[in-house]
PDB file of N, CA and C in Angstrom:
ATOM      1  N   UNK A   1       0.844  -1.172   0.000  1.00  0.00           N
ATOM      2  CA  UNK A   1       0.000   0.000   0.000  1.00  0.00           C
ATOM      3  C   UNK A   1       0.893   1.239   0.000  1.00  0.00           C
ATOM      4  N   UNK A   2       0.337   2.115  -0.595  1.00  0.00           N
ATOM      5  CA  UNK A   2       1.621   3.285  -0.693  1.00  0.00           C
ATOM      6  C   UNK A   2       0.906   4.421  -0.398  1.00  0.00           C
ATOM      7  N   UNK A   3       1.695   5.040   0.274  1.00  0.00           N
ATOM      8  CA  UNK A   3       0.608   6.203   1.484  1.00  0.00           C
ATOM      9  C   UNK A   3       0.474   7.278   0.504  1.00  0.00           C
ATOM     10  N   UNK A   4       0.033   7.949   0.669  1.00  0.00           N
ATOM     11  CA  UNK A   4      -0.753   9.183  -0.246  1.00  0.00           C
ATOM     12  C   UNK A   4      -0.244  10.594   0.726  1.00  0.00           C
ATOM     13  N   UNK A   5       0.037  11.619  -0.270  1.00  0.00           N
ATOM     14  CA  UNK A   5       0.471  12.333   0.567  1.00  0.00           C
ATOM     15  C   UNK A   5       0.010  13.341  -0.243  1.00  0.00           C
ATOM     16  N   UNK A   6      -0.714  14.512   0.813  1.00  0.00           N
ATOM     17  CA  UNK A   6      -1.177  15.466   0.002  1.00  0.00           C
ATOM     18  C   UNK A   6       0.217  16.607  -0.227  1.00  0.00           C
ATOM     19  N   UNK A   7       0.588  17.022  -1.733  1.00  0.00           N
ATOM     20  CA  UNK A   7       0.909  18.409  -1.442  1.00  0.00           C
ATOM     21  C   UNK A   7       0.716  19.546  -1.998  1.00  0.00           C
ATOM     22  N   UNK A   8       1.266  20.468  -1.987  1.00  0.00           N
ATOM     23  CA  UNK A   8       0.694  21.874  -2.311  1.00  0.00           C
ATOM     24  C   UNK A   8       0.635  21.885  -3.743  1.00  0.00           C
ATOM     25  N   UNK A   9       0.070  22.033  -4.661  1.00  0.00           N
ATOM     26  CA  UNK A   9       0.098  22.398  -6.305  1.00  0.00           C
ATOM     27  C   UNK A   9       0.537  24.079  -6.201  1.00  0.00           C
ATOM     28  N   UNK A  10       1.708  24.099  -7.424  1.00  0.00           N
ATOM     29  CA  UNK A  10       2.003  25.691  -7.775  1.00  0.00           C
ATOM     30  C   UNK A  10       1.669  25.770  -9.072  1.00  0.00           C
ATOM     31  N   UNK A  11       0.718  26.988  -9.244  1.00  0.00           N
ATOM     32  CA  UNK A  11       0.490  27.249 -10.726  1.00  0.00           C
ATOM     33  C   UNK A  11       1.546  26.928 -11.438  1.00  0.00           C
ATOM     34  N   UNK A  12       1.012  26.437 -12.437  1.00  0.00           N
ATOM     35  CA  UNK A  12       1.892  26.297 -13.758  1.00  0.00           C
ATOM     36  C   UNK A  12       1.589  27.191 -14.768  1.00  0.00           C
ATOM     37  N   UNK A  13       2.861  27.706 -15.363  1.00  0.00           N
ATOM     38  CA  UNK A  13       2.785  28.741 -16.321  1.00  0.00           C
ATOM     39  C   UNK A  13       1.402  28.470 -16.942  1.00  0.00           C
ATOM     40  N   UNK A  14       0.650  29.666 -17.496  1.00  0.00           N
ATOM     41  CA  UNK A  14      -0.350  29.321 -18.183  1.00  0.00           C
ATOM     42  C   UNK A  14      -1.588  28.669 -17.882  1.00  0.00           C
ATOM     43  N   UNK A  15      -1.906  28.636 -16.695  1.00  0.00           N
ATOM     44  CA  UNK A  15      -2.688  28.404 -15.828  1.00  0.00           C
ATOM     45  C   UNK A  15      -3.145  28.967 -15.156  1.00  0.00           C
ATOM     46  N   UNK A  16      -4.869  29.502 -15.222  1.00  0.00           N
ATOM     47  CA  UNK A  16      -5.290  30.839 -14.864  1.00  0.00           C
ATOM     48  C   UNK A  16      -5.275  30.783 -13.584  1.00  0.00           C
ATOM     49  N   UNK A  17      -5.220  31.885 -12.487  1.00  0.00           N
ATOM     50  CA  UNK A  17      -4.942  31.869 -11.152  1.00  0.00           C
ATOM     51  C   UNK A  17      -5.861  33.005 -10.503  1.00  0.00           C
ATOM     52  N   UNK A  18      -6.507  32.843  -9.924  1.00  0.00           N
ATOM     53  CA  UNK A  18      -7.590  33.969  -9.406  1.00  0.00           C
ATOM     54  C   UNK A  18      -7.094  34.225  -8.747  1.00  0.00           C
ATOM     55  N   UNK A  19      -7.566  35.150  -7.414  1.00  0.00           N
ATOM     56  CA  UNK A  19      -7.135  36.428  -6.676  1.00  0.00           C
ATOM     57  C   UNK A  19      -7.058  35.066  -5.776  1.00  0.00           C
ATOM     58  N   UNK A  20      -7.467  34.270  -5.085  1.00  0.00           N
ATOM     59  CA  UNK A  20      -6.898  33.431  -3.898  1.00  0.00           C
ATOM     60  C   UNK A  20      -5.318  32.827  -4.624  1.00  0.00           C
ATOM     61  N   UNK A  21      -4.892  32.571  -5.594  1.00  0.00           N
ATOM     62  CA  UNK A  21      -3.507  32.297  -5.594  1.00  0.00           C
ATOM     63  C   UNK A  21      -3.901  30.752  -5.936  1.00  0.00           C
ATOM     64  N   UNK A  22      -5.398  30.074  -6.126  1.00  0.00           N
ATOM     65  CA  UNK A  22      -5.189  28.904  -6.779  1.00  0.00           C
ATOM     66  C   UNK A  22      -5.438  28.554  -7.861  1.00  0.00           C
ATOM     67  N   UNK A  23      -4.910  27.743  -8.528  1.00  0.00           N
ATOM     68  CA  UNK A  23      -5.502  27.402 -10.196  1.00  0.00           C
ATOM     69  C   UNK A  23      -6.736  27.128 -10.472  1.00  0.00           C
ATOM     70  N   UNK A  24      -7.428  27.690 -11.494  1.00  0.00           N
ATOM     71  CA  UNK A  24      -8.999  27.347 -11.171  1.00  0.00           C
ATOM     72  C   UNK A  24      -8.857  26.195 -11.796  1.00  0.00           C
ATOM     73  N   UNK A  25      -9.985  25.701 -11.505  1.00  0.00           N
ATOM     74  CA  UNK A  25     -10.014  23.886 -12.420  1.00  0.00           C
ATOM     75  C   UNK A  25     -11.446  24.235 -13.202  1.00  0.00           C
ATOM     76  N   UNK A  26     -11.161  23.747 -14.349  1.00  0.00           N
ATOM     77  CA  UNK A  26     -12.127  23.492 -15.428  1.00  0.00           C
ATOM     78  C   UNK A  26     -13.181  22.691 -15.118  1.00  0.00           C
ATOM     79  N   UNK A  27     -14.327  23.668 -15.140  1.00  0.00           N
ATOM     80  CA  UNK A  27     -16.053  22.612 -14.764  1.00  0.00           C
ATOM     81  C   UNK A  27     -15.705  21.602 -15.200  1.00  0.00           C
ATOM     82  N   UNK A  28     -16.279  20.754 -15.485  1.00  0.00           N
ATOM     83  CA  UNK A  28     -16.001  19.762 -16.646  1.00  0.00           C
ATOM     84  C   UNK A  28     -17.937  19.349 -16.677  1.00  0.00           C
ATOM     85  N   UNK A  29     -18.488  20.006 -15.556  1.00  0.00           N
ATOM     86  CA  UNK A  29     -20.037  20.076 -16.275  1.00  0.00           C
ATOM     87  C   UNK A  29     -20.312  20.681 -17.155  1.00  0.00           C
ATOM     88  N   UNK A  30     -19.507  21.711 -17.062  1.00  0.00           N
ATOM     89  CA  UNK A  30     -20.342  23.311 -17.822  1.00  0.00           C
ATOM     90  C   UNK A  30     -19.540  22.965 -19.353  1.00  0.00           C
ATOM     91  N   UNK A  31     -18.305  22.584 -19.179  1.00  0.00           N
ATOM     92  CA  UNK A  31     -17.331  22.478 -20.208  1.00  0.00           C
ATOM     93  C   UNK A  31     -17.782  21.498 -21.486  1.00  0.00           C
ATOM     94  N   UNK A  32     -18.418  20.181 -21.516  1.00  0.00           N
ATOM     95  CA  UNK A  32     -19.228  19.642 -22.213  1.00  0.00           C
ATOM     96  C   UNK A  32     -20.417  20.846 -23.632  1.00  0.00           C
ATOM     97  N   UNK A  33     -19.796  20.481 -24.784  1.00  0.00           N
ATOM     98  CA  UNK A  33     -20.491  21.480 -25.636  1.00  0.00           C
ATOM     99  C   UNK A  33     -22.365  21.425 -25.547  1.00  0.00           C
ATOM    100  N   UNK A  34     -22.926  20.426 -25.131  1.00  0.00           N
ATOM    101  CA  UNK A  34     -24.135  20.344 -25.359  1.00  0.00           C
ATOM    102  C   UNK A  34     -24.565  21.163 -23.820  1.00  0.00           C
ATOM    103  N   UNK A  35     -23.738  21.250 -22.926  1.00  0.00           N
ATOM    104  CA  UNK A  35     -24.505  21.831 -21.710  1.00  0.00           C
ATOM    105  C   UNK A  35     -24.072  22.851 -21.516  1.00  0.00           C
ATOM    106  N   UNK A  36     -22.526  23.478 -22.455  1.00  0.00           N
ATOM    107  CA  UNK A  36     -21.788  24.571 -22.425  1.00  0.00           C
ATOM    108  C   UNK A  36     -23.225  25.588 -23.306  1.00  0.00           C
ATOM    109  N   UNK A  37     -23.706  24.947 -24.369  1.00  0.00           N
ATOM    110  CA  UNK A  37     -25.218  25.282 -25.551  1.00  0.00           C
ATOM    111  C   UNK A  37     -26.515  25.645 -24.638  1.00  0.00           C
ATOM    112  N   UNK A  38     -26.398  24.483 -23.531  1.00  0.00           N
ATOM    113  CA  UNK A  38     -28.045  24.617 -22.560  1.00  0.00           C
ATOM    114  C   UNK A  38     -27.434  26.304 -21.734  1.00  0.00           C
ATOM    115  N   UNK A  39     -26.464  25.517 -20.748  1.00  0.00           N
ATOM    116  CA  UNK A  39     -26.042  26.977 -20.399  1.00  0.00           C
ATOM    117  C   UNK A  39     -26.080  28.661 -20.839  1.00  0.00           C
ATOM    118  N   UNK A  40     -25.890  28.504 -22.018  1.00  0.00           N
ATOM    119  CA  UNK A  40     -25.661  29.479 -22.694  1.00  0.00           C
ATOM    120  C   UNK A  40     -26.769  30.356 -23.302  1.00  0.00           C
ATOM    121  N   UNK A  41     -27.780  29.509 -23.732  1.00  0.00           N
ATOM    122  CA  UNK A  41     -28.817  29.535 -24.579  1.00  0.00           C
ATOM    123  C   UNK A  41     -29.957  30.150 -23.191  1.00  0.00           C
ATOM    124  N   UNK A  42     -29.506  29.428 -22.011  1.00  0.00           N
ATOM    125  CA  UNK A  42     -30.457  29.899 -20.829  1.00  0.00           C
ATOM    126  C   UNK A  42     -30.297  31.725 -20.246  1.00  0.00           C
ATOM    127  N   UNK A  43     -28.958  31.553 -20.530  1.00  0.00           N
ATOM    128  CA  UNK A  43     -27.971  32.808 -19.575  1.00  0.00           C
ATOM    129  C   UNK A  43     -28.710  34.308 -20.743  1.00  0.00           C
ATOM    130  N   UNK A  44     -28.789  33.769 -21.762  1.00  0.00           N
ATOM    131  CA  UNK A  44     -29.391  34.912 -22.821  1.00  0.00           C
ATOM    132  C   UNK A  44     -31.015  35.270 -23.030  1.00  0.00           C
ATOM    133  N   UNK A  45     -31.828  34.215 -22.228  1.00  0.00           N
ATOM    134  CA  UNK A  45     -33.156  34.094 -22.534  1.00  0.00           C
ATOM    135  C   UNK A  45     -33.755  33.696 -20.987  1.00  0.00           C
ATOM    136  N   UNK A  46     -34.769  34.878 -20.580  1.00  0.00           N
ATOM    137  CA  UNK A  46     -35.426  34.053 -19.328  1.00  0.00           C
ATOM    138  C   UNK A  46     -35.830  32.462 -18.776  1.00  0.00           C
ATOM    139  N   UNK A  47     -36.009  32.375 -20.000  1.00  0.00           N
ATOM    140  CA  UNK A  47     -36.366  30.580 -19.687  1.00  0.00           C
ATOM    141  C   UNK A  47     -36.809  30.104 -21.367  1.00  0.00           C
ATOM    142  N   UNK A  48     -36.506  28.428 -21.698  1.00  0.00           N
ATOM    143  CA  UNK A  48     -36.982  28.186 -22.533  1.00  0.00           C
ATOM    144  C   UNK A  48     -37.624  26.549 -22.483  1.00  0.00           C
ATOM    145  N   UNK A  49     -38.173  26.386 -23.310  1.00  0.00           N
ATOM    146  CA  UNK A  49     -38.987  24.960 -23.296  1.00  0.00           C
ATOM    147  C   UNK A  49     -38.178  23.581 -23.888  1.00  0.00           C
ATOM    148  N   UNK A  50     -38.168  22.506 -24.179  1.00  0.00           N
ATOM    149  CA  UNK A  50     -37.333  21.448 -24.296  1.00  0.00           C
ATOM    150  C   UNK A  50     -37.294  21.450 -25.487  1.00  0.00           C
ATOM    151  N   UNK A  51     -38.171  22.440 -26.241  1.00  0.00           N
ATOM    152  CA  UNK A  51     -38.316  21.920 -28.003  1.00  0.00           C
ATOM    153  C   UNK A  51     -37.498  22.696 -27.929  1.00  0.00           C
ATOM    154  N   UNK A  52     -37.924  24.146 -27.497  1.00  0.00           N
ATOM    155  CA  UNK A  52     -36.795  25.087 -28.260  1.00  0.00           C
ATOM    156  C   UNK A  52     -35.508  24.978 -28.184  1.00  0.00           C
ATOM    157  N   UNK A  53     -34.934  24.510 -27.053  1.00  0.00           N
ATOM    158  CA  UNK A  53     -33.311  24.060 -26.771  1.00  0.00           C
ATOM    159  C   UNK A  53     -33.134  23.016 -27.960  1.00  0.00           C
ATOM    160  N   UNK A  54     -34.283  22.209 -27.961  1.00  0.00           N
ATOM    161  CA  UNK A  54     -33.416  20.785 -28.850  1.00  0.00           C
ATOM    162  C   UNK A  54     -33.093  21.342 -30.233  1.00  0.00           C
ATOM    163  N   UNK A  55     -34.539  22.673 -31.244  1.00  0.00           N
ATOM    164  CA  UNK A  55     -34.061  22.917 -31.999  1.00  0.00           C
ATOM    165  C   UNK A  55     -33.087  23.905 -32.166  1.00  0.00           C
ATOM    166  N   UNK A  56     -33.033  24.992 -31.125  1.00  0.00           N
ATOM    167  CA  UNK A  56     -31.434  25.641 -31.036  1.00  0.00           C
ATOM    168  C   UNK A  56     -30.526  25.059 -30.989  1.00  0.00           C
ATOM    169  N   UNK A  57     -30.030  23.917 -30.371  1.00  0.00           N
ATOM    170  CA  UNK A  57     -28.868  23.291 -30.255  1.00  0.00           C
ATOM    171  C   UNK A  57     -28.462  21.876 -30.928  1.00  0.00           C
ATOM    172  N   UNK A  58     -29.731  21.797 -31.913  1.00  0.00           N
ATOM    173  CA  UNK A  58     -30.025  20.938 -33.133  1.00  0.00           C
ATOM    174  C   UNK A  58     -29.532  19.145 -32.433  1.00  0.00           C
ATOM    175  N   UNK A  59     -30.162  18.920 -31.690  1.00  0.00           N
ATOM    176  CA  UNK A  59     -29.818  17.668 -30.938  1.00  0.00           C
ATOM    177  C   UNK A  59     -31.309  16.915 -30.678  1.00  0.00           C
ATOM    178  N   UNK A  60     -31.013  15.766 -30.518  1.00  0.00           N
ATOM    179  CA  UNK A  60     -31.757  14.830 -29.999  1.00  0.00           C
ATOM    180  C   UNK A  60     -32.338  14.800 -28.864  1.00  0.00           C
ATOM    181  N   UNK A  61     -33.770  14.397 -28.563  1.00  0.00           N
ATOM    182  CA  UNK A  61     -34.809  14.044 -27.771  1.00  0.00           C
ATOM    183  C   UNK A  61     -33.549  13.563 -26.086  1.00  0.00           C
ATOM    184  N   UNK A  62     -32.857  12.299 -26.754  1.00  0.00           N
ATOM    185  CA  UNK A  62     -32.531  11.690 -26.012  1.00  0.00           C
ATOM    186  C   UNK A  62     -31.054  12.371 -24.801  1.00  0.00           C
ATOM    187  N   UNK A  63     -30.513  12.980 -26.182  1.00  0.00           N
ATOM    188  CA  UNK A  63     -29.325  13.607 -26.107  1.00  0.00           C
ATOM    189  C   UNK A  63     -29.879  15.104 -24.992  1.00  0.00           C
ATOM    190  N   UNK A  64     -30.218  15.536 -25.459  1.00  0.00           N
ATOM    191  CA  UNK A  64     -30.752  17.274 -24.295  1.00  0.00           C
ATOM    192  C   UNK A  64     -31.224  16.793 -23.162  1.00  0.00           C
ATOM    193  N   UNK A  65     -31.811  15.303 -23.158  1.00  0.00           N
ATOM    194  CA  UNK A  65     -32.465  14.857 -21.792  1.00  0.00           C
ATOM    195  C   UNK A  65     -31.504  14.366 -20.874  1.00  0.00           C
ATOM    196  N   UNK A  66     -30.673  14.203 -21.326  1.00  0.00           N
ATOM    197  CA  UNK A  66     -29.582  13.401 -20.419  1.00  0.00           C
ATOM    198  C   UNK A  66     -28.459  14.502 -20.160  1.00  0.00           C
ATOM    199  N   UNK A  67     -28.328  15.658 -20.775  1.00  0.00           N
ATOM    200  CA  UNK A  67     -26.969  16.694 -20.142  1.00  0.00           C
ATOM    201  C   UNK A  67     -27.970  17.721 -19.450  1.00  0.00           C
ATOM    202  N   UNK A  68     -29.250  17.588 -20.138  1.00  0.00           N
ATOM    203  CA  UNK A  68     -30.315  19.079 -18.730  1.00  0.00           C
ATOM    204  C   UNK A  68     -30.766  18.181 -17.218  1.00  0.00           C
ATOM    205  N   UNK A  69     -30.579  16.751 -17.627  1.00  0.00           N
ATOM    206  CA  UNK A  69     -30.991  16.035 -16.151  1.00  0.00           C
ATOM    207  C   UNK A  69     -30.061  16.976 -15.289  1.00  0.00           C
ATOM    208  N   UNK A  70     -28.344  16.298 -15.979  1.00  0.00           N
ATOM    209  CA  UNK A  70     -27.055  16.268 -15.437  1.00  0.00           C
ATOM    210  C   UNK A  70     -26.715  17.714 -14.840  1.00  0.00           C
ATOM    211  N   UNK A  71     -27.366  18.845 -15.417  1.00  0.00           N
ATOM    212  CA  UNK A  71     -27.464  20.414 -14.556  1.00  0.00           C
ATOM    213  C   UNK A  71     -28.085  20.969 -14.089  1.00  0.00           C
ATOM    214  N   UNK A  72     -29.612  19.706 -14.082  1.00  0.00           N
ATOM    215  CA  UNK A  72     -30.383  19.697 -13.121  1.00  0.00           C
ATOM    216  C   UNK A  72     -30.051  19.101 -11.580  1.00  0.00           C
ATOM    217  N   UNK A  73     -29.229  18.407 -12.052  1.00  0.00           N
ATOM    218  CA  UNK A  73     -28.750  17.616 -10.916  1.00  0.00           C
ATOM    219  C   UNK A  73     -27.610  18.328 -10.045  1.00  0.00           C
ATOM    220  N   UNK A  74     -27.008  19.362 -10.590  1.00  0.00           N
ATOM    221  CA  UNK A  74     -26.243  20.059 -10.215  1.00  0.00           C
ATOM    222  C   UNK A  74     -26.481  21.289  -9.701  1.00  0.00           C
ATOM    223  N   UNK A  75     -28.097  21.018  -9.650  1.00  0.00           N
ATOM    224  CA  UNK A  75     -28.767  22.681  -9.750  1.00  0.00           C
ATOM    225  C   UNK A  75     -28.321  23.864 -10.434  1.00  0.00           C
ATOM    226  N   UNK A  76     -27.916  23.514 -11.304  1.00  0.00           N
ATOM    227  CA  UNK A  76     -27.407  24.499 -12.675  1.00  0.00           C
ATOM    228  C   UNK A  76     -28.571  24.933 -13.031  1.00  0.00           C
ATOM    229  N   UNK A  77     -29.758  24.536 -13.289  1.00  0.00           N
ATOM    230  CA  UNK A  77     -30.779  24.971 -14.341  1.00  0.00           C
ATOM    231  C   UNK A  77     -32.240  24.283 -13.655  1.00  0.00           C
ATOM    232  N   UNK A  78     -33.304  25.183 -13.861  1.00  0.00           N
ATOM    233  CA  UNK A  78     -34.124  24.730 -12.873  1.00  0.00           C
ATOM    234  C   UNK A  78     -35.316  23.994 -13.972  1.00  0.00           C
ATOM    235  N   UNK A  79     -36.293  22.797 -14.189  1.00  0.00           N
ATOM    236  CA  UNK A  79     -36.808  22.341 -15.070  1.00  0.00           C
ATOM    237  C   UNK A  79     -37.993  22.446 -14.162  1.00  0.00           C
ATOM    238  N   UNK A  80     -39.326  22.653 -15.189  1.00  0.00           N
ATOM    239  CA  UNK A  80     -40.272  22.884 -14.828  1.00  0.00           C
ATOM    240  C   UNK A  80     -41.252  21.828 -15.396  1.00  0.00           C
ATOM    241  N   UNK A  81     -42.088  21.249 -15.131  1.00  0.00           N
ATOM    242  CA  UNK A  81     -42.638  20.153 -16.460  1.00  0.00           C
ATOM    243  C   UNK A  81     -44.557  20.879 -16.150  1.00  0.00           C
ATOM    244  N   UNK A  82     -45.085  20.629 -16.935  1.00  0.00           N
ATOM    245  CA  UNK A  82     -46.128  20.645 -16.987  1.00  0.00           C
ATOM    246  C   UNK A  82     -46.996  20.317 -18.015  1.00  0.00           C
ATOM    247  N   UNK A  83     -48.295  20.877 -18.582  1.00  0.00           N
ATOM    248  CA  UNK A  83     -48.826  20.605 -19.322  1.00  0.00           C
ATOM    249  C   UNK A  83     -49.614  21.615 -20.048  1.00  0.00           C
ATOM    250  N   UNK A  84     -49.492  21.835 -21.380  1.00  0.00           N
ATOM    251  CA  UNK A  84     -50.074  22.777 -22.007  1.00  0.00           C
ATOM    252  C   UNK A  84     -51.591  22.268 -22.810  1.00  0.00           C
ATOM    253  N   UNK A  85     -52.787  22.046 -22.255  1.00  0.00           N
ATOM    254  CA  UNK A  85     -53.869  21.455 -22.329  1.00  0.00           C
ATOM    255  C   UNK A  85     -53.318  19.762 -22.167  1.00  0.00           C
ATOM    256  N   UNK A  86     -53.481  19.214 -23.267  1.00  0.00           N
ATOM    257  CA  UNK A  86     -52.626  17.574 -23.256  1.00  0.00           C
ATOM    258  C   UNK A  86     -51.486  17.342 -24.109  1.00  0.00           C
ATOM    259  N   UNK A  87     -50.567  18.637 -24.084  1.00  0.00           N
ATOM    260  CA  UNK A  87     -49.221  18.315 -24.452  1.00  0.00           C
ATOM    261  C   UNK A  87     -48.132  18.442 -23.397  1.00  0.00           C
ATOM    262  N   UNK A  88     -47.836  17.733 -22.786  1.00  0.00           N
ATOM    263  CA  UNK A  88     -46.309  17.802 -22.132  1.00  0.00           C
ATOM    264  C   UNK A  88     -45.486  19.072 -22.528  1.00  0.00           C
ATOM    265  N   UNK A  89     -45.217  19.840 -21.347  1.00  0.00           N
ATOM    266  CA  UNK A  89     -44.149  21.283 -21.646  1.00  0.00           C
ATOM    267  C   UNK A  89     -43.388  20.954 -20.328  1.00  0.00           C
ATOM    268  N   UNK A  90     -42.248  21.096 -20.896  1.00  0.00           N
ATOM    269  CA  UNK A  90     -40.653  20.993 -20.002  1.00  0.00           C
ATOM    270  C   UNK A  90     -40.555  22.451 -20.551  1.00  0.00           C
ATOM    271  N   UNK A  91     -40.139  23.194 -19.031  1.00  0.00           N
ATOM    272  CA  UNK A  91     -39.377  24.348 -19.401  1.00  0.00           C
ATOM    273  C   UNK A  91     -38.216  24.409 -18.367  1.00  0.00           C
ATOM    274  N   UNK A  92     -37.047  24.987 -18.784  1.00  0.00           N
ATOM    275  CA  UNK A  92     -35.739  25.209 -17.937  1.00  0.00           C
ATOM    276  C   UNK A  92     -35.717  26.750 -17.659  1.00  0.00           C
ATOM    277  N   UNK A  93     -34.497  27.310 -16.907  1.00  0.00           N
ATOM    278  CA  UNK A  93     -34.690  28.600 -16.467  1.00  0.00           C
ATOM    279  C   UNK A  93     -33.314  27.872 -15.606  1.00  0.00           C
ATOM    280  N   UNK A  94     -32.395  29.362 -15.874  1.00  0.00           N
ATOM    281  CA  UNK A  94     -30.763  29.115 -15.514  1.00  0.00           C
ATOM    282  C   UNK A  94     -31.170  29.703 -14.037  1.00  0.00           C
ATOM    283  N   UNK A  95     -30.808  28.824 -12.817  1.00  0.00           N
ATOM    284  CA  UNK A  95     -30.375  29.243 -11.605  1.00  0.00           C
ATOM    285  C   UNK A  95     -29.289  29.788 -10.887  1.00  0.00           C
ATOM    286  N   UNK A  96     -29.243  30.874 -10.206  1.00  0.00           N
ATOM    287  CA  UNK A  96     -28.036  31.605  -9.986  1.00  0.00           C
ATOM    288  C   UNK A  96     -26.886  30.909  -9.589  1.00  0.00           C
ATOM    289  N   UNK A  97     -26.945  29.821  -8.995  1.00  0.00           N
ATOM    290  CA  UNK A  97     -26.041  28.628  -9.008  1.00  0.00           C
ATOM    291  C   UNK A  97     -24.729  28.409 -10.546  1.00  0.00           C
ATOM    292  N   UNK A  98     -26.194  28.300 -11.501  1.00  0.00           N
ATOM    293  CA  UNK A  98     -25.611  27.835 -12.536  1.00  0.00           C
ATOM    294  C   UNK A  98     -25.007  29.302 -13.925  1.00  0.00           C
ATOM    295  N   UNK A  99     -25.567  30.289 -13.482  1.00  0.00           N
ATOM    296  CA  UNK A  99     -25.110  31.226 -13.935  1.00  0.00           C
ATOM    297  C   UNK A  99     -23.636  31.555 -13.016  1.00  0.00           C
ATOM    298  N   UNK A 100     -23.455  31.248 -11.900  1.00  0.00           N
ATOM    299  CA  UNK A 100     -22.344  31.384 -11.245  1.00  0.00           C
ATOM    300  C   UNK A 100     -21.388  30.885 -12.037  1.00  0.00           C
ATOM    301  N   UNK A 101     -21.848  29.479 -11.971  1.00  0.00           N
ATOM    302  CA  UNK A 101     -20.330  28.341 -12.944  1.00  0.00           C
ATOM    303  C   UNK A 101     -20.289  28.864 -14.477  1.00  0.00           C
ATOM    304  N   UNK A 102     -21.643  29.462 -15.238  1.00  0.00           N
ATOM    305  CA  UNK A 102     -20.508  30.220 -16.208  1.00  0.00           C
ATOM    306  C   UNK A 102     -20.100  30.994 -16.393  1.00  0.00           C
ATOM    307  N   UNK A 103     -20.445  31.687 -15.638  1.00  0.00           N
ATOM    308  CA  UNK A 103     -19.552  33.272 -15.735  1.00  0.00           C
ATOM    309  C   UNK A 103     -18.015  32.455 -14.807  1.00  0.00           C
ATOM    310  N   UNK A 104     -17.654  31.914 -14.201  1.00  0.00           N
ATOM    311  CA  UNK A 104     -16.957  31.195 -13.848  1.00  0.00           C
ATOM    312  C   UNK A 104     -15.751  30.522 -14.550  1.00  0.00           C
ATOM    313  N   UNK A 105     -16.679  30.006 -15.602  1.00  0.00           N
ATOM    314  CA  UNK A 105     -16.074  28.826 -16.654  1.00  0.00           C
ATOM    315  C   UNK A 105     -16.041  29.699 -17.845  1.00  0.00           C
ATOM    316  N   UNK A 106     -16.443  31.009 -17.668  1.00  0.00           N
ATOM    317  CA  UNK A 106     -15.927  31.635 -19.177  1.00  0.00           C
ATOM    318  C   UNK A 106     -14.759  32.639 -18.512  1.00  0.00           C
ATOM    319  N   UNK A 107     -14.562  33.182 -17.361  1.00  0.00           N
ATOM    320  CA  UNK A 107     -13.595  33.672 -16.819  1.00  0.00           C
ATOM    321  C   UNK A 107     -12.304  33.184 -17.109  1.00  0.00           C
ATOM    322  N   UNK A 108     -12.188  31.630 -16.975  1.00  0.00           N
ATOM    323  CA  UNK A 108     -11.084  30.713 -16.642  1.00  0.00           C
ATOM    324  C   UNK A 108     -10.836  30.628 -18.393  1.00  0.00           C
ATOM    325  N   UNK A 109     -11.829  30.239 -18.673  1.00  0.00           N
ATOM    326  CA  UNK A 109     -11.462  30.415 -20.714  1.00  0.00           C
ATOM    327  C   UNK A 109     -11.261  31.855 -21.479  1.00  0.00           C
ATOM    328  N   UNK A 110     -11.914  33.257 -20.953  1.00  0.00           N
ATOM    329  CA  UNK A 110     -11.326  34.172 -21.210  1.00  0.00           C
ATOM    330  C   UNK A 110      -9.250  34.206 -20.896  1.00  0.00           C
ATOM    331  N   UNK A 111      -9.020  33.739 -19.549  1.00  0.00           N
ATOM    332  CA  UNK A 111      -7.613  33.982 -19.082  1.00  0.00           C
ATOM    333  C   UNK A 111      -6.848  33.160 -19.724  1.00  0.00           C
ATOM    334  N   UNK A 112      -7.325  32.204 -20.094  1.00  0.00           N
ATOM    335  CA  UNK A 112      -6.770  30.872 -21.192  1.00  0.00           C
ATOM    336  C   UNK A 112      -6.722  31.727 -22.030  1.00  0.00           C
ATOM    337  N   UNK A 113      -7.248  31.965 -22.901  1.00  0.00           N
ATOM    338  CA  UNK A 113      -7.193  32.489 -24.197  1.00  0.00           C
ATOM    339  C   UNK A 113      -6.256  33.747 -24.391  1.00  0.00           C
ATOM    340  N   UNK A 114      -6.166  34.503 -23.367  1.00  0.00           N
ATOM    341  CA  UNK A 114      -5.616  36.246 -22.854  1.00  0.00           C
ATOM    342  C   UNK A 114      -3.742  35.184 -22.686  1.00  0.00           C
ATOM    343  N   UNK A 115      -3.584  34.114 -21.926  1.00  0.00           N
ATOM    344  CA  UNK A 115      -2.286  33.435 -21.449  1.00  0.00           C
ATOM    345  C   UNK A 115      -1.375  33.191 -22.908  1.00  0.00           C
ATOM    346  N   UNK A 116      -2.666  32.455 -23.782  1.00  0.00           N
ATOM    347  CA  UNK A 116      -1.640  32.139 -24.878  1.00  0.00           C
ATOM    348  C   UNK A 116      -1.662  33.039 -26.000  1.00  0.00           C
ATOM    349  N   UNK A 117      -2.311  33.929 -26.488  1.00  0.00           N
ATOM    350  CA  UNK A 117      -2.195  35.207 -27.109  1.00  0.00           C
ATOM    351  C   UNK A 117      -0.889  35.858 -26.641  1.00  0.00           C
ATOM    352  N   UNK A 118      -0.550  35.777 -25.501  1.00  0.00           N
ATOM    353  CA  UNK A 118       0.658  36.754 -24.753  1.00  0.00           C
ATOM    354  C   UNK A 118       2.064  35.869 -25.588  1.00  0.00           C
ATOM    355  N   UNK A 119       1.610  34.669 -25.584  1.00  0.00           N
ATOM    356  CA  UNK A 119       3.213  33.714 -25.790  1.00  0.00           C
ATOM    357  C   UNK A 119       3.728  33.944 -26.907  1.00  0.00           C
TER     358      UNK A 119
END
């Protein structure tokens, strides 16, 4: 068995570093293009319904259901279901949670982008 030992990480060149002095780490929820699309598509529009995401972000039934669970689950995005006489309406609406992580996750990709422009 081989003991584990925590130690300190030092930024590495090129590695964005916020005002606490640590490296931010990449969502890797938000970072995914189909939820980086839900995200995005939410952050610009009060709320939208499951059709309209699927045809904005030109994806599958199956496919939008399984990355809006996944930021539902994260409380990224808040889903609403109901019914519009006898049609099924899913609507989402970005929670300040999840507007946090992208303004967050576009911070860390703005400084990425600003790091290697400089080189």
């Amino acid at each position: 068995m081989v003991a584990s030992r925590a130690r300190k990480s030092t930024p590495r060149a090129g590695v964005p570093v916020p005002v606490d002095g640590e490296p931010s780490k990449l969502d890797r929820l938000v970072h995914e293009r189909l939820r980086l699309g839900i995200l995005s598509a939410l952050a610009v529009n009060r709320s939208l319904t499951f059709s309209e995401l699927k045809k904005l972000l030109n994806t599958t039934d199956g496919n939008l259901g399984v990355h809006a669970r996944k930021l539902e689950e994260a409380n990224y995005v808040l889903c609403t279901k109901g019914f519009e006489g006898r049609v099924p309406r899913t609507v989402y609406r970005l929670t300040a949670e999840g507007k946090t992580a992208l303004e967050r996750y576009l911070n860390h990709m703005e400084a990425l982008i600003g790091t290697m422009r400089l080189r």
